[in-house]
C-alpha atoms as a PDB file:
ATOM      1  CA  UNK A   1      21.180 -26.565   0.432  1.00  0.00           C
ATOM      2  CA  UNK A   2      19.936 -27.706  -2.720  1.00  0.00           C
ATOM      3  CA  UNK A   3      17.859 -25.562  -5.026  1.00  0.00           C
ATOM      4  CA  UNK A   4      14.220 -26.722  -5.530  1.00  0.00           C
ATOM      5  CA  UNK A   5      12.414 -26.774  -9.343  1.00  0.00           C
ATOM      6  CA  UNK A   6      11.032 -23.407  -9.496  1.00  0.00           C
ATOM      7  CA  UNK A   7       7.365 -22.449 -11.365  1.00  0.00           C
ATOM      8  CA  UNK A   8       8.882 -19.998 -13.803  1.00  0.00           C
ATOM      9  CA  UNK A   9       6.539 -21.039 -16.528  1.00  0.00           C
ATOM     10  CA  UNK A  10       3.435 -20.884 -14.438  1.00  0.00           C
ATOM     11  CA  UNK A  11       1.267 -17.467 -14.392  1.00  0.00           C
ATOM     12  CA  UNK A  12       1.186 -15.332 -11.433  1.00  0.00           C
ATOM     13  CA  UNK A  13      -1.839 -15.700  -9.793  1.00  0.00           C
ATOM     14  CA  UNK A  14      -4.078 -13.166  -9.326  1.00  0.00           C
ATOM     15  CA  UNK A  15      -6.403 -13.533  -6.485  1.00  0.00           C
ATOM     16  CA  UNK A  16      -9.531 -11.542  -5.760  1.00  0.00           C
ATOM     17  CA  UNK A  17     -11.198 -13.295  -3.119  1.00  0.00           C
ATOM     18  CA  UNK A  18     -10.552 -16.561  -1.351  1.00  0.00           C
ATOM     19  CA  UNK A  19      -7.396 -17.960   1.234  1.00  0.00           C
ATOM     20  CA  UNK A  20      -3.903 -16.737  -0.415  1.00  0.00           C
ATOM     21  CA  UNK A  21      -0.430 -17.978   0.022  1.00  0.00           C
ATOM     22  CA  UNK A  22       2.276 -15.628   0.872  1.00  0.00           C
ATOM     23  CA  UNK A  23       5.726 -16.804   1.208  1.00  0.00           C
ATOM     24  CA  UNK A  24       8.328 -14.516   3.123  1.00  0.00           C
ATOM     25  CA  UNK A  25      12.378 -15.300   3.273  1.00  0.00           C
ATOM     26  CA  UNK A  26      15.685 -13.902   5.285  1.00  0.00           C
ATOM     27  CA  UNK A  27      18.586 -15.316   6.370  1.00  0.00           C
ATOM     28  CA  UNK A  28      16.984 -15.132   9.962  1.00  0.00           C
ATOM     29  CA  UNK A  29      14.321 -13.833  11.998  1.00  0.00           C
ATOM     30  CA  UNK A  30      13.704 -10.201  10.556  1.00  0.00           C
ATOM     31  CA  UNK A  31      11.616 -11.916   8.289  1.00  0.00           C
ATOM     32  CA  UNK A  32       8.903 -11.691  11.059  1.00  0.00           C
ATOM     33  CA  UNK A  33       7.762  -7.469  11.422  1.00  0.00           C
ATOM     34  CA  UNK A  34       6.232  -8.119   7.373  1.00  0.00           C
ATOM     35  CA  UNK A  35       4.657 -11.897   9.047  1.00  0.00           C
ATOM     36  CA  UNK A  36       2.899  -9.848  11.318  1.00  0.00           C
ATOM     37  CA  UNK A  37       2.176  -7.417   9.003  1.00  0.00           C
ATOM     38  CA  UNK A  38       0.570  -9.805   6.499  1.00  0.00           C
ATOM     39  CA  UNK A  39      -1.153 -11.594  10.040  1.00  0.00           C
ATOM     40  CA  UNK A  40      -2.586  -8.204  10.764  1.00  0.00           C
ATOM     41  CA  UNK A  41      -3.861  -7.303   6.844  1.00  0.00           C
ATOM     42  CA  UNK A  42      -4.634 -10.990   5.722  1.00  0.00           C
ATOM     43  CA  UNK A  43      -5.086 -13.252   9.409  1.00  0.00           C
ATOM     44  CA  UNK A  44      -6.715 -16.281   7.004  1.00  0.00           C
ATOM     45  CA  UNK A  45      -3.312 -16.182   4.503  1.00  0.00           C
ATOM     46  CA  UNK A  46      -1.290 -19.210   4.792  1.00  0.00           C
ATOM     47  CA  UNK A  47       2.686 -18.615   4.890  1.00  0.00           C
ATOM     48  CA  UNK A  48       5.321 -20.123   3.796  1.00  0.00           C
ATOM     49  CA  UNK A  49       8.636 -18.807   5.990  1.00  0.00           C
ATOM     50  CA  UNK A  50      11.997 -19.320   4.368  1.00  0.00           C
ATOM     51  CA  UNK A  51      15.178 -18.990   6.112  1.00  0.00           C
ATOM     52  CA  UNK A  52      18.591 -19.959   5.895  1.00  0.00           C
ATOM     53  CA  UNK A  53      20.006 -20.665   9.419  1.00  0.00           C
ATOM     54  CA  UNK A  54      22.997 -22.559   7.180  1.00  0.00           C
ATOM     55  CA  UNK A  55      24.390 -19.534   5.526  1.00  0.00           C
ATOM     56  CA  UNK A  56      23.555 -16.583   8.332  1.00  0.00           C
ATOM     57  CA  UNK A  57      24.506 -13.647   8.665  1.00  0.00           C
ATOM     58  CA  UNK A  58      23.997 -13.072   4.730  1.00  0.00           C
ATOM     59  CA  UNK A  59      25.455  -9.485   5.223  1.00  0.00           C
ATOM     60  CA  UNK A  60      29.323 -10.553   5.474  1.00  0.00           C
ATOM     61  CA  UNK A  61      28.773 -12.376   2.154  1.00  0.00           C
ATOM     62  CA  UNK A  62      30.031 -11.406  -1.058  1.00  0.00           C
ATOM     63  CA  UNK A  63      27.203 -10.326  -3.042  1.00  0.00           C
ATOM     64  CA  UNK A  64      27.403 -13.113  -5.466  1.00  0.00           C
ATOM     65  CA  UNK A  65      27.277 -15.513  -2.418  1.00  0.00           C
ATOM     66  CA  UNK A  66      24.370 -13.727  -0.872  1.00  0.00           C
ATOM     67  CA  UNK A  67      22.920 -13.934  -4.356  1.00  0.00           C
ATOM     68  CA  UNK A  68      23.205 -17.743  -4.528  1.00  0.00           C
ATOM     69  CA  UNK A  69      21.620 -18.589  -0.797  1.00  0.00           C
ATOM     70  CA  UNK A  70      19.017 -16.180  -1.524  1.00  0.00           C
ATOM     71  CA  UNK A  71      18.092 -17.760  -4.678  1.00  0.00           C
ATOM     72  CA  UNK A  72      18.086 -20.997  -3.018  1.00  0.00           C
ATOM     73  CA  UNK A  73      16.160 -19.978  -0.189  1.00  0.00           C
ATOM     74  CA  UNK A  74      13.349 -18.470  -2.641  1.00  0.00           C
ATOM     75  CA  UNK A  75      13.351 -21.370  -4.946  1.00  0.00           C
ATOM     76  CA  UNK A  76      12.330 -23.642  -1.752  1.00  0.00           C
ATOM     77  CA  UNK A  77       9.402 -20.996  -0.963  1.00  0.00           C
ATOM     78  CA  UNK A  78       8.572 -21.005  -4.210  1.00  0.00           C
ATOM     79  CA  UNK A  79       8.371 -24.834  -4.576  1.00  0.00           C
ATOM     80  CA  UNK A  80       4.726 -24.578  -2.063  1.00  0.00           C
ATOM     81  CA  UNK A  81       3.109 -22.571  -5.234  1.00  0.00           C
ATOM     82  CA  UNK A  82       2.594 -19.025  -2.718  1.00  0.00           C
ATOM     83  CA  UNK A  83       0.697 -16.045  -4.608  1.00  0.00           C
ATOM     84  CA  UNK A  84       3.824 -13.706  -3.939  1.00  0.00           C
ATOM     85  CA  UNK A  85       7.500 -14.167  -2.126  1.00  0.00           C
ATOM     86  CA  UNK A  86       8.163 -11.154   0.004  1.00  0.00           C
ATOM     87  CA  UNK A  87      12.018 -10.740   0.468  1.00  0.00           C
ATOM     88  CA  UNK A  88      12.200  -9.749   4.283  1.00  0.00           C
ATOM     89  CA  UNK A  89      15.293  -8.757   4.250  1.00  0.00           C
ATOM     90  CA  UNK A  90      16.985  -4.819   3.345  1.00  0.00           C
ATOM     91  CA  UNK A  91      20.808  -6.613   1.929  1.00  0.00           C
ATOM     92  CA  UNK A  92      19.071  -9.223   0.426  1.00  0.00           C
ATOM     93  CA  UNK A  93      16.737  -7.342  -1.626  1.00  0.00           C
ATOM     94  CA  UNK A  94      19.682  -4.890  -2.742  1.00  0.00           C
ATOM     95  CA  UNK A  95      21.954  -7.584  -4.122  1.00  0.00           C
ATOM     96  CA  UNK A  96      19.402 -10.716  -4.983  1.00  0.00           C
ATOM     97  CA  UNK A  97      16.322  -9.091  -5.612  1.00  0.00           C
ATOM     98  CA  UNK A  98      16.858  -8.434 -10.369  1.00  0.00           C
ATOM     99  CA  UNK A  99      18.049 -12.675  -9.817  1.00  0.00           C
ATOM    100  CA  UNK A 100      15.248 -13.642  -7.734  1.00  0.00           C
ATOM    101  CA  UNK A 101      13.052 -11.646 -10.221  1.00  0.00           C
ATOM    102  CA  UNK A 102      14.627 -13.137 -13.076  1.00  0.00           C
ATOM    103  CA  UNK A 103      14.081 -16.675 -12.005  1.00  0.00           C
ATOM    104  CA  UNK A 104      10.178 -16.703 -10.625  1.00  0.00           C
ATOM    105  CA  UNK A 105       8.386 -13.879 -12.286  1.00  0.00           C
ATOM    106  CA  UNK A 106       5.837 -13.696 -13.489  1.00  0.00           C
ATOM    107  CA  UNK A 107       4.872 -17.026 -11.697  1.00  0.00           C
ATOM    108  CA  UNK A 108       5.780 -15.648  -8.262  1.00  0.00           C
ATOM    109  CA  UNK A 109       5.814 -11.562  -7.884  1.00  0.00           C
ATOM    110  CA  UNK A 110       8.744 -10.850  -5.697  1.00  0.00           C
ATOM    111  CA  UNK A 111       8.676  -7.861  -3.616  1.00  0.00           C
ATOM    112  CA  UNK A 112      11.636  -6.251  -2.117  1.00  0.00           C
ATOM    113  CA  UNK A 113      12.153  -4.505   1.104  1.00  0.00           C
ATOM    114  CA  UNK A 114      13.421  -0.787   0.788  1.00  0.00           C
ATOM    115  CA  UNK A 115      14.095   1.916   3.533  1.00  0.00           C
ATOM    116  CA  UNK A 116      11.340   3.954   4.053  1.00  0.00           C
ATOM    117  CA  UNK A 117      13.067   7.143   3.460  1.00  0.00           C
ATOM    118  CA  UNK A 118      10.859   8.601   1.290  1.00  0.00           C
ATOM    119  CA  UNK A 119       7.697   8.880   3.085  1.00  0.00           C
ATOM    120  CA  UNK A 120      10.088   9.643   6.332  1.00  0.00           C
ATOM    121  CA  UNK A 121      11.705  12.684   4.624  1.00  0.00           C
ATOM    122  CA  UNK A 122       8.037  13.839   3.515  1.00  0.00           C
ATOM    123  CA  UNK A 123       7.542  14.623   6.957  1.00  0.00           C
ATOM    124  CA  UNK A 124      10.550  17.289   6.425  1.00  0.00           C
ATOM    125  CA  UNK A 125      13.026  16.195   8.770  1.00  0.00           C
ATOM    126  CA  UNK A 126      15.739  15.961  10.459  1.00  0.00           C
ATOM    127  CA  UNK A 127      15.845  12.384   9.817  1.00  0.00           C
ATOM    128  CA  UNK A 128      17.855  10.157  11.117  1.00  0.00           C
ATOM    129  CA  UNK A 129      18.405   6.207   9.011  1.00  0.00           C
ATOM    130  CA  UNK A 130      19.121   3.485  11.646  1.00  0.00           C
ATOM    131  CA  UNK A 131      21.041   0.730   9.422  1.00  0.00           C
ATOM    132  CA  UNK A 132      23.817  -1.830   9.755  1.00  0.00           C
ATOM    133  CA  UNK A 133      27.493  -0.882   9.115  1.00  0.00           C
ATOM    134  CA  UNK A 134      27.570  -2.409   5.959  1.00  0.00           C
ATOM    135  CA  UNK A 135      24.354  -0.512   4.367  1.00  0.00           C
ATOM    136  CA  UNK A 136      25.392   3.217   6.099  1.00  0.00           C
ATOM    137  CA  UNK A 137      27.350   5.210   3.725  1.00  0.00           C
ATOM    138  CA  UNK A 138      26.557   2.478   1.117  1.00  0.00           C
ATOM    139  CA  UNK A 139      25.896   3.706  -2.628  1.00  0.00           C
ATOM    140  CA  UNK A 140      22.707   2.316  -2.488  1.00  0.00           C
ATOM    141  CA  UNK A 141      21.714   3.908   0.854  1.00  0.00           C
ATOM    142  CA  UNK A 142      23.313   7.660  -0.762  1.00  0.00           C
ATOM    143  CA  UNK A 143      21.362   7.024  -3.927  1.00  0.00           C
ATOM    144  CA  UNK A 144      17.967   6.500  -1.608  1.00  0.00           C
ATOM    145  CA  UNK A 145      18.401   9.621   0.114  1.00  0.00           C
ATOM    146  CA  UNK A 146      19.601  11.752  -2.883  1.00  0.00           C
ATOM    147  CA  UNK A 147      16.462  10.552  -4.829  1.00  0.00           C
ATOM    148  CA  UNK A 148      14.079  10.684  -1.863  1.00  0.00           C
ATOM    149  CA  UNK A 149      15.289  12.610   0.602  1.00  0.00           C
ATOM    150  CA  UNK A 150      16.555  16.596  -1.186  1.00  0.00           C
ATOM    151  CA  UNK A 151      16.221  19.784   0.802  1.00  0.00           C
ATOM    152  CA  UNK A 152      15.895  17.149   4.524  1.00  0.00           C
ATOM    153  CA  UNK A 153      18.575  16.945   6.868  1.00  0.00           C
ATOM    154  CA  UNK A 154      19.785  13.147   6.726  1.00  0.00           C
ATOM    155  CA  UNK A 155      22.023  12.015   9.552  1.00  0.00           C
ATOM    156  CA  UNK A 156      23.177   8.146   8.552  1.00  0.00           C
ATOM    157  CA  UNK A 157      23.634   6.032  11.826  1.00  0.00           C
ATOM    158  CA  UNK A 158      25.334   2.334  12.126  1.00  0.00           C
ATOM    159  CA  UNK A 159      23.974   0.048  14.221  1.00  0.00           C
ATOM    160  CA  UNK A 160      27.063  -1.987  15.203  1.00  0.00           C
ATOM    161  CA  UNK A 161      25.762  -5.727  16.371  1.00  0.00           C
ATOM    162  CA  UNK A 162      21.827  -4.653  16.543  1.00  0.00           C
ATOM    163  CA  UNK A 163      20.992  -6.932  13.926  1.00  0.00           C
ATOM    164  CA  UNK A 164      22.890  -9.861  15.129  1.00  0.00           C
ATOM    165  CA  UNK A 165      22.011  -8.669  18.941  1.00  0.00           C
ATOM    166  CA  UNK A 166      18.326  -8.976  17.589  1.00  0.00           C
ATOM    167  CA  UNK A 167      18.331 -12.101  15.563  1.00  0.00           C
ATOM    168  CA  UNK A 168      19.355 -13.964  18.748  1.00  0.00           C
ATOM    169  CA  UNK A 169      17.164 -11.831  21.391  1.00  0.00           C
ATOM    170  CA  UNK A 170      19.910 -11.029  23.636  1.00  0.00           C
ATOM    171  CA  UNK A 171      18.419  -8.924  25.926  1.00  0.00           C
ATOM    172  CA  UNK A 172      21.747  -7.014  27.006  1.00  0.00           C
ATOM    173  CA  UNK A 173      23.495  -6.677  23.625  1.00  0.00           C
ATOM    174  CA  UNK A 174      20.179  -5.603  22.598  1.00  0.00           C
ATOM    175  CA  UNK A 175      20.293  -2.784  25.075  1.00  0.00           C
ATOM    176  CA  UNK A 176      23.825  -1.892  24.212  1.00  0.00           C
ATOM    177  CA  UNK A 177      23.544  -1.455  20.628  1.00  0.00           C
ATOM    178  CA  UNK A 178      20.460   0.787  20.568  1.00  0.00           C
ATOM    179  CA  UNK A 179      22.059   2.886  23.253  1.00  0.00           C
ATOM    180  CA  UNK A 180      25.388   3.142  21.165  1.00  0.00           C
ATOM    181  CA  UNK A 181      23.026   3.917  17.832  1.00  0.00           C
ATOM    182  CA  UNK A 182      21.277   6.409  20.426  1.00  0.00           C
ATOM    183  CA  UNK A 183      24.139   8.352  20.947  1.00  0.00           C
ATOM    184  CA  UNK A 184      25.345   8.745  17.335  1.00  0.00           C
ATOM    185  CA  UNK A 185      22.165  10.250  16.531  1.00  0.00           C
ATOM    186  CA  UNK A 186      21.825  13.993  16.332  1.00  0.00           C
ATOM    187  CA  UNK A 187      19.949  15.281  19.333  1.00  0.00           C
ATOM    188  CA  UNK A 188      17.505  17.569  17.067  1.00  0.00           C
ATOM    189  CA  UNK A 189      15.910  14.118  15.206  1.00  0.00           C
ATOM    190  CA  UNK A 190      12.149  14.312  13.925  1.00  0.00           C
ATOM    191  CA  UNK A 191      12.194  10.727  12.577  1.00  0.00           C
ATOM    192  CA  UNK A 192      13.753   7.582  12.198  1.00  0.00           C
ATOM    193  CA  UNK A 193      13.758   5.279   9.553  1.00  0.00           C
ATOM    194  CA  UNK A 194      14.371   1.841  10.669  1.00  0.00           C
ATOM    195  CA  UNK A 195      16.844   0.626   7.403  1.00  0.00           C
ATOM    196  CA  UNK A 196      17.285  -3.327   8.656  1.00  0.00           C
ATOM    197  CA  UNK A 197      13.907  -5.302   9.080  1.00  0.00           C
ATOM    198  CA  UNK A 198      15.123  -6.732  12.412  1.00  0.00           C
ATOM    199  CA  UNK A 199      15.145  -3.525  13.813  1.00  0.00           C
ATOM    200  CA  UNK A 200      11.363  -3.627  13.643  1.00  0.00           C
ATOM    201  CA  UNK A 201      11.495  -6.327  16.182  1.00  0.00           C
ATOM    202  CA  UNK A 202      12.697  -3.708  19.231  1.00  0.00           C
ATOM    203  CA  UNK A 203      11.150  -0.243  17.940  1.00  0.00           C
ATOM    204  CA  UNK A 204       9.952   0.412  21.206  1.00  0.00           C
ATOM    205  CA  UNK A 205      13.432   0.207  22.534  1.00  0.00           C
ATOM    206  CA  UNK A 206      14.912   2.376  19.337  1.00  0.00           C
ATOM    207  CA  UNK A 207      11.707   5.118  20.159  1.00  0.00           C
ATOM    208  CA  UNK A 208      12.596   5.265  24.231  1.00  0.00           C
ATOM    209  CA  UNK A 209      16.146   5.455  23.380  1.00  0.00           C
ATOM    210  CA  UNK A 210      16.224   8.328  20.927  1.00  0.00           C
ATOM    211  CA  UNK A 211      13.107  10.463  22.214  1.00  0.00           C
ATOM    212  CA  UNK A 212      14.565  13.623  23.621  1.00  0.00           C
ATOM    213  CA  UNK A 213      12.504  14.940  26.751  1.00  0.00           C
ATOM    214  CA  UNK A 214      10.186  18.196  25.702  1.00  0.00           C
ATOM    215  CA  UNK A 215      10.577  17.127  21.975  1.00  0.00           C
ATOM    216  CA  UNK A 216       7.975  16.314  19.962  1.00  0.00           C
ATOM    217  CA  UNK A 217       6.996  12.682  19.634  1.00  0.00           C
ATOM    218  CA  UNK A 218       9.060  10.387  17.783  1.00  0.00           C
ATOM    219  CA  UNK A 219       8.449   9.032  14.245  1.00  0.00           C
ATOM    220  CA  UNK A 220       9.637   5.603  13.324  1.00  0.00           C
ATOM    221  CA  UNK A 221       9.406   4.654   9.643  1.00  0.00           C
ATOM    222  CA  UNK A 222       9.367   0.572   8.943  1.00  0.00           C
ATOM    223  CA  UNK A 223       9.064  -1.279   6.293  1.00  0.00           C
ATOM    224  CA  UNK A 224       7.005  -3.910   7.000  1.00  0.00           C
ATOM    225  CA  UNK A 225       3.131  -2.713   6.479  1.00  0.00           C
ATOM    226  CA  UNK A 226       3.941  -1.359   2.746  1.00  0.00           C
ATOM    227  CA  UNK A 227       5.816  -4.339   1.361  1.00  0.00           C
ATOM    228  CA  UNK A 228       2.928  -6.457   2.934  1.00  0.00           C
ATOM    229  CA  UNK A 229       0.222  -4.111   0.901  1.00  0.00           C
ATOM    230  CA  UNK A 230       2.279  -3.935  -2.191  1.00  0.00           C
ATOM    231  CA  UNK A 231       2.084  -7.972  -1.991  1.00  0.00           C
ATOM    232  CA  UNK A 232      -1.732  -7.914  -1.373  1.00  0.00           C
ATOM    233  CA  UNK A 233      -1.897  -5.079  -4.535  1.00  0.00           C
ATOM    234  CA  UNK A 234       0.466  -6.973  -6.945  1.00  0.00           C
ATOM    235  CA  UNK A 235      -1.760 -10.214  -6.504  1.00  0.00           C
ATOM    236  CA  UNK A 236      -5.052  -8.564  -6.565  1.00  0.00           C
ATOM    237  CA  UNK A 237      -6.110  -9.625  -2.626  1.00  0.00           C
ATOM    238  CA  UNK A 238      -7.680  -7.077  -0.949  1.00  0.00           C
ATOM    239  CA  UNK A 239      -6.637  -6.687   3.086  1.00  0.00           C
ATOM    240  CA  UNK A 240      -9.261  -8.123   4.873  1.00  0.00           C
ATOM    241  CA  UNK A 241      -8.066  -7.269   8.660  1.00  0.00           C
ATOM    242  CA  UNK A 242     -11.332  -8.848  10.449  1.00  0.00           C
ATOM    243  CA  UNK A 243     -11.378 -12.330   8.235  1.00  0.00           C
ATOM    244  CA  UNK A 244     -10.422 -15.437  10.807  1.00  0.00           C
ATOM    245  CA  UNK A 245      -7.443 -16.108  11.715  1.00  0.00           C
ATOM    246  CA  UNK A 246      -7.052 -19.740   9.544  1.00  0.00           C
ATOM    247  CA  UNK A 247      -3.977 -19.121   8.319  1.00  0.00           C
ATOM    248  CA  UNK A 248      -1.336 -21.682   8.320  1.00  0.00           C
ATOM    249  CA  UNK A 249       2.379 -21.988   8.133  1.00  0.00           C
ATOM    250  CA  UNK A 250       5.480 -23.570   6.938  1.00  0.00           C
ATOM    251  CA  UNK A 251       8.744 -22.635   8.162  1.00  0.00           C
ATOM    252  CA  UNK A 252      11.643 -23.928   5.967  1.00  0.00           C
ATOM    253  CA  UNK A 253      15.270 -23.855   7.581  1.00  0.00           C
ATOM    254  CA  UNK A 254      17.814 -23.789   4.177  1.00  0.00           C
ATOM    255  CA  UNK A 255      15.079 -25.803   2.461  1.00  0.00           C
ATOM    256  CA  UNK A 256      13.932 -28.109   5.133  1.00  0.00           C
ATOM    257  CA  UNK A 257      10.959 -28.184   6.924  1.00  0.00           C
ATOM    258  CA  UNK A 258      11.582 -27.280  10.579  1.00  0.00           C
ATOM    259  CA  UNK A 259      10.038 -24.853  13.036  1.00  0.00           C
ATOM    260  CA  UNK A 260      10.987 -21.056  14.195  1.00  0.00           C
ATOM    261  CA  UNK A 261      14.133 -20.385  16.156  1.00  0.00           C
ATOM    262  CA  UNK A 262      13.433 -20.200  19.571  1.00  0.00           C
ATOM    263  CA  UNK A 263      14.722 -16.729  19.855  1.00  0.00           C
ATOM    264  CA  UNK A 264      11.596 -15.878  17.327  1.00  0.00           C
ATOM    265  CA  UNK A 265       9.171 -16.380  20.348  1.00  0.00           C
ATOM    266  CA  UNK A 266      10.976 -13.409  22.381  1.00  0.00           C
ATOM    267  CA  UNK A 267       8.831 -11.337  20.269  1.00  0.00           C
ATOM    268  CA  UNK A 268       5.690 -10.586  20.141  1.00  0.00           C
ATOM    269  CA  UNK A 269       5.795 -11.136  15.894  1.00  0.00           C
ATOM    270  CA  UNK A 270       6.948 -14.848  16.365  1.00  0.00           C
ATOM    271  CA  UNK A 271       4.396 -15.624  19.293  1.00  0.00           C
ATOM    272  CA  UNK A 272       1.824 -14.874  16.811  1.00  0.00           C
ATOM    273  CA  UNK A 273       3.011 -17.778  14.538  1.00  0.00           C
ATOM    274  CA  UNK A 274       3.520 -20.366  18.008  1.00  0.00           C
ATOM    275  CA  UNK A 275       0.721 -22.254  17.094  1.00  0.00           C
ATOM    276  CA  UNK A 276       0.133 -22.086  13.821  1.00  0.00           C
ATOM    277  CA  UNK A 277       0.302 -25.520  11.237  1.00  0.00           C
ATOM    278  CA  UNK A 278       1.765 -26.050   8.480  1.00  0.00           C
ATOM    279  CA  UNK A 279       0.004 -24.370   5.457  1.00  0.00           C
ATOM    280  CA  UNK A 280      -1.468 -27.152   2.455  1.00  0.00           C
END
C-alpha cells in the first residue's frame, strides 16, 4: 500500500458549527462501535473509514510492522483533509498511536482508543477486562489497571478467536468464544470492560453470557462513545444528536476506495453506513 502526502503543515481545524469530517481506521471492522458512535453524536458528519484488509490481523505483527500499516492506513485518511482521525483500534493505538501523532498533528488530532478501566473500576468492582490474548497480561494492560484500577478486584480474561470470530461474523465461533471468555470469568463480576473494539460489535452476547441469575445487572464498559466525544471536544464540534442524518462516507481498503466488508452488514453498526455516499 503506498503512503499518501500527509497535511502535517496544515492547522488543525477547529470547528464550531457547520458539517465536520471525521476519519476512523483499523485493520478491520471494529472500527465500526466509534462509526456509530460518531452517527449517533454527529448524524450530518461525513466519514472517512480506513482499513487495511491487506495487512489483517494487525495483532500478530511486530510492533514496528503494525506501526508501518497503521501509518499508512492514516496517511490515506488523512489525504480527504477530516477534522480528526480516530484510531479504532485498542493494539493499534498502543504501538502506532506517538508515530501517527508525530506525523499529522497538529493538522489532524489523532485520538486513541484505551480500555475503559478507569471509569469501570469507579464503580468499585469486581471487574472483569475482556481482551485478546495478546493485550491480557500485557505491560500496557498491568500499567492501566495499576494506575486506574487500586483497591478493585481485577480479573484479566483472554478472548481466544473473539476478535477474529467477530471481524468475520461467524455466528458459531462467535458463540464459542464468548462462552469460553464466559467461563474464565469469576462468577462474582460487577463489570466488564470490553478491552478490543470489536467486542463492541456482540455486547449483547458478552452481557447474556456473563450475567449470573439473581445478580445484579451487568455493566459493560466500551470505548466507543468517549473517543467519539473526545474527537468532537478536541475539534471544537459540539454533539448535535437530532441534526439530519447527511452524512457521507468513504471507505478506503489499504488506501483504495472500495466499500465495507460484507461481514460489516451483520451488524447493526455497519447497516447504518449501507447506504451512505461517499463523503466530498
Amino acid at each position: 500500500m503506498r503512503s499518501l502526502p500527509h497535511p502535517k503543515g496544515r492547522q488543525a481545524h477547529i470547528v464550531y458549527g457547520g458539517r465536520v469530517k471525521i476519519a476512523l481506521m483499523d485493520s478491520g471492522i471494529g472500527l465500526l462501535a466509534a462509526t456509530a458512535a460518531v452517527r449517533r453524536l454527529r448524524p450530518d458528519a461525513d466519514l472517512v473509514l480506513s482499513l487495511d484488509p491487506d495487512g489483517m490481523p494487525w495483532g500478530p505483527r511486530t510492533p514496528q510492522d503494525l506501526t508501518a500499516r497503521a501509518l499508512a492506513v492514516a496517511e490515506a485518511a488523512a489525504a480527504h483533509r477530516p477534522e480528526a482521525l480516530i484510531v479504532g483500534c485498542n493494539t493499534a493505538t498502543v504501538h502506532a498511536l506517538p508515530t501517527l501523532r508525530a506525523t499529522l498533528e497538529p493538522g489532524i488530532p489523532v485520538i486513541g482508543t484505551v480500555p475503559a478501566i478507569k471509569p469501570a473500576a469507579a464503580g468499585g468492582g469486581p471487574v472483569a477486562i475482556w481482551a485478546t490474548p495478546a493485550t491480557t497480561g500485557s505491560p500496557y494492560q498491568r500499567g492501566l489497571i495499576e494506575d486506574f484500577a487500586g483497591g478493585v478486584t481485577v480479573a484479566e480474561v483472554p478472548c481466544w478467536g473473539l476478535a477474529e470470530a467477530v471481524e468475520h461474523a461467524d455466528e458459531t465461533a462467535i458463540d464459542a468464544a464468548v462462552a469460553a471468555a464466559a467461563a474464565l470469568t469469576p462468577a462474582d463480576v460487577t463489570t466488564v470492560v470490553l478491552g478490543c473494539t470489536h467486542y463492541e460489535l456482540v455486547a449483547d452476547r458478552i452481557r447474556a453470557a456473563v450475567q449470573r441469575p439473581g445478580r445484579p445487572p451487568l455493566v459493560l464498559h466500551g470505548s466507543a462513545g468517549a473517543v467519539v466525544a473526545q474527537a468532537l471536544r478536541r475539534i471544537g464540534a459540539r454533539p448535535e444528536p437530532e441534526s439530519a442524518a447527511l452524512g457521507a462516507v468513504t471507505v478506503l481498503l489499504s488506501g483504495r476506495p472500495g466499500a465495507l466488508p460484507p461481514p460489516a452488514l451483520a451488524y447493526a453498526e455497519g447497516r447504518l453506513l449501507q447506504a451512505v455516499s461517499p463523503a466530498p
